[in-house]
Protein backbone atom coordinates (compact mmCIF):
# COMPACT_ATOMS: atom_id res chain seq x y z
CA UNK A 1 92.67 134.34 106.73
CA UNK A 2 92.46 134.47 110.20
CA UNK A 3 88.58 135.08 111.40
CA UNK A 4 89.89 136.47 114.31
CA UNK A 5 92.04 139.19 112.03
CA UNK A 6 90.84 142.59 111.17
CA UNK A 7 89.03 142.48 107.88
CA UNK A 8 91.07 144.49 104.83
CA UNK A 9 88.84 147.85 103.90
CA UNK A 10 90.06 149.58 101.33
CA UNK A 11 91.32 153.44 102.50
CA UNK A 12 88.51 156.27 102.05
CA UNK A 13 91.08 158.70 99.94
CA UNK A 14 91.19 155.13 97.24
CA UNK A 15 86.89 154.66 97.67
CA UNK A 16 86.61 158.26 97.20
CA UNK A 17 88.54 158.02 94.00
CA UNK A 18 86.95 155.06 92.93
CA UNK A 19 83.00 156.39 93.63
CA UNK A 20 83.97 159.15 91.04
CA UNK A 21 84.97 156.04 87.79
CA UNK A 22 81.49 155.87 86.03
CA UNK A 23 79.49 152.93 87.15
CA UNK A 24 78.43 151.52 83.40
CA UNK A 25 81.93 149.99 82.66
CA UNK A 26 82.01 148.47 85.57
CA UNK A 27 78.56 146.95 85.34
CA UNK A 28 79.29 145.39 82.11
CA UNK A 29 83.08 143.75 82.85
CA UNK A 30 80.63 142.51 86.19
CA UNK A 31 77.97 140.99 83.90
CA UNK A 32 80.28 139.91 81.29
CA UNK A 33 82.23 137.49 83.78
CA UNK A 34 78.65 136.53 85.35
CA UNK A 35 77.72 135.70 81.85
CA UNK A 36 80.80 133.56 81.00
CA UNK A 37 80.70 131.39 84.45
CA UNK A 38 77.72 131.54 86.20
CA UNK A 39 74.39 132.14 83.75
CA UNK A 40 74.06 128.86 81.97
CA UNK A 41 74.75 126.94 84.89
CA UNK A 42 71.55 128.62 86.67
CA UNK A 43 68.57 126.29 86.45
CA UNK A 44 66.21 127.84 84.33
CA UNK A 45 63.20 127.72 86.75
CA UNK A 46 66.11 130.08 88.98
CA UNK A 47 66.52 132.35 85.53
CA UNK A 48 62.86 132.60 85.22
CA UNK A 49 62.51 133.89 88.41
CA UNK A 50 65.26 136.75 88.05
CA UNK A 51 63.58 137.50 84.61
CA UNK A 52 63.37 141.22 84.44
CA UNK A 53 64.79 141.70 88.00
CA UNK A 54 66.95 144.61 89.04
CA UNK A 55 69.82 143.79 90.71
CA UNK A 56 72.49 145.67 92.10
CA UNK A 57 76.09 144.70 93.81
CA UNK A 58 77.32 147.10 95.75
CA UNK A 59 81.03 147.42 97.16
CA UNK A 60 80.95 149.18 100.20
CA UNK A 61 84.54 150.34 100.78
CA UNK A 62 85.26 150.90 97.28
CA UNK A 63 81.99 153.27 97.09
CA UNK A 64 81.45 151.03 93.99
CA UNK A 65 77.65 149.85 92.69
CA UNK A 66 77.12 147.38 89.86
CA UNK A 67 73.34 147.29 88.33
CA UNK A 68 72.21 144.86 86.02
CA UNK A 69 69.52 142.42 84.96
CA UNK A 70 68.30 139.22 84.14
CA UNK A 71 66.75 138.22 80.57
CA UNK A 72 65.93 135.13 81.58
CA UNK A 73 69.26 133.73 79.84
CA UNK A 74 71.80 136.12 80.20
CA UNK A 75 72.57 139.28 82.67
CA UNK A 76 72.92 142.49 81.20
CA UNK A 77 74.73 145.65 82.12
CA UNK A 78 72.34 148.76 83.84
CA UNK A 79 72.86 152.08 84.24
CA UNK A 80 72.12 153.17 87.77
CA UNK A 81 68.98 152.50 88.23
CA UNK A 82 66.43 153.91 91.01
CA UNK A 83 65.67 151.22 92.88
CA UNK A 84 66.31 147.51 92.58
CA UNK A 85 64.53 144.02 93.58
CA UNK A 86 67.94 142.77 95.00
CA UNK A 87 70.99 144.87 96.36
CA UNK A 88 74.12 142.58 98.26
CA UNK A 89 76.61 144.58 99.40
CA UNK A 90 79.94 143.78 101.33
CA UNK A 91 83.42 145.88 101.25
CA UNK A 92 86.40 144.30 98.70
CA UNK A 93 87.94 141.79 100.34
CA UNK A 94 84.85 140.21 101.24
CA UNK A 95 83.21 139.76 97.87
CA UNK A 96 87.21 138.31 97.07
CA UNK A 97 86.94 136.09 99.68
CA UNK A 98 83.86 134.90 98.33
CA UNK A 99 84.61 134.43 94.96
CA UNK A 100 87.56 132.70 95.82
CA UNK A 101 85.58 130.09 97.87
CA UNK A 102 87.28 131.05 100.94
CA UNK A 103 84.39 132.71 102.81
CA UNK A 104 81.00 130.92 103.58
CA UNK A 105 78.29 133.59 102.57
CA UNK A 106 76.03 132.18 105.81
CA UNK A 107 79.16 133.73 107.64
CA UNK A 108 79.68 137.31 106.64
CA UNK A 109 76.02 137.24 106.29
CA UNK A 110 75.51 136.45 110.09
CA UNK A 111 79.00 138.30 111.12
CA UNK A 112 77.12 141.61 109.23
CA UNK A 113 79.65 141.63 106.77
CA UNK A 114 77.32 140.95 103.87
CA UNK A 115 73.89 142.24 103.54
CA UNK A 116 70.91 142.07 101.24
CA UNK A 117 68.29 144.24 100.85
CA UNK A 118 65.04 143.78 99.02
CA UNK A 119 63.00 141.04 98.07
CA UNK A 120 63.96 138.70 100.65
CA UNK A 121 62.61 135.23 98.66
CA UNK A 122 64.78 136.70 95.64
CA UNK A 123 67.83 136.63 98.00
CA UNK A 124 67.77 133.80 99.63
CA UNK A 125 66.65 132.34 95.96
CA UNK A 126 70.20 133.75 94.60
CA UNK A 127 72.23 132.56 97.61
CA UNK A 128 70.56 129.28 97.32
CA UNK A 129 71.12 128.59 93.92
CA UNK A 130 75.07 130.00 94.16
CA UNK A 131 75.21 127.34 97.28
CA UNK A 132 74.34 124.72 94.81
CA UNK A 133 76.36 125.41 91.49
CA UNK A 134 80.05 124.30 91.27
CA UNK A 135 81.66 127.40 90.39
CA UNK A 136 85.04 128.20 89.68
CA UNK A 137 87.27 129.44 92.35
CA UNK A 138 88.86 132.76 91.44
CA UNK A 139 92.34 132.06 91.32
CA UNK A 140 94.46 135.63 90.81
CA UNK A 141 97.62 133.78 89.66
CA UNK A 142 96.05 133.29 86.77
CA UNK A 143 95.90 137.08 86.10
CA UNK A 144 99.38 137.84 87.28
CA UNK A 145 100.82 140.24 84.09
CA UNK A 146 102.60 137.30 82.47
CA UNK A 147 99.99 134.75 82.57
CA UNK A 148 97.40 137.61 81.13
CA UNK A 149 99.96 138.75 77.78
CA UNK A 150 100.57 134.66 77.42
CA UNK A 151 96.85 134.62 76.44
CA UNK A 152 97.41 136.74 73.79
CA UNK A 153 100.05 135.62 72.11
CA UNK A 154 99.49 133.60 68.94
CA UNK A 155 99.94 130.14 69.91
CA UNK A 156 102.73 129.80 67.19
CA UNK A 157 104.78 132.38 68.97
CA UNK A 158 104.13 130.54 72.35
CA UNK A 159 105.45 127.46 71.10
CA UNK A 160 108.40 129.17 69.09
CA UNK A 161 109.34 131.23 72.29
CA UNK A 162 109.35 127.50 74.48
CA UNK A 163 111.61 125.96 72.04
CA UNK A 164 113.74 129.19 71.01
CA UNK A 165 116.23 128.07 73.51
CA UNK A 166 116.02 124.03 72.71
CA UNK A 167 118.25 124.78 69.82
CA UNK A 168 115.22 123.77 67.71
């Protein structure tokens, strides 16, 4: 992306929509990926700082908000809560762009595209320690429909289905 190009925000009839799903779900899938690529790579004196910690993601355009937190091992799912330690919040595309690596957090951060409110330390603890992890780069091909229902095919049938046509 261009920096000079207008940022994509999502349409207010589709946030309006969205701000109605209940948040719980959404929290969990959130916590569930966190769990699976990002919480044992944290170094535990960075866990045992977000022990007990409320945290809260918030998607701006999509009128979205994600609560969770920390056991000291793992990130679990929140109902919304009243008030949190941490809250980042940026619009869609933004927290895309991030996950995908193509966005530098310092950036939106200093463009006002990203913001965090709360404990300050605890953010700039949690940006710090993201910074310094090698985490995957959110690739969306590898949720395009076919690649997702190839994951759940037995492998047998995957193999069968390659050579169907091999005359084997």
């Amino acid at each position: 992306m261009n920096p000079s190009s207008p940022a994509f925000v999502l349409p207010d009839p589709v946030g309006s929509v969205l701000s109605r799903l209940p948040a719980y779900p959404g929290s969990f899938l959130l916590v569930t990926a966190l769990n699976k690529v990002l919480a044992k790579q944290l170094p535990a004196d960075v866990r045992q700082y977000l022990l007990g910690k409320k945290l809260r993601i918030h998607v701006t355009d999509a009128r979205l908000t994600f609560d969770f937190t920390c056991t000291g091992t793992r990130f679990v799912a929140s109902h919304r809560q009243d008030s949190t330690d941490l809250t980042i919040s940026a619009n869609a595309q933004d927290f895309l762009r991030l996950a995908q690596r193509q966005e530098d957090p310092d950036t939106l951060f200093f463009n006002r595209r990203l913001s965090m409110e709360g404990d300050t330390e605890l953010g700039l603890l949690v940006k710090n320690a993201l910074d310094a992890l090698e985490l995957p780069v959110l690739n969306l091909q590898q949720w395009t429909p076919d690649k997702v229902l190839a994951r759940f095919l037995p492998k047998r049938n995957r193999n069968q289905t390659s050579t169907a046509g091999h005359g084997g």
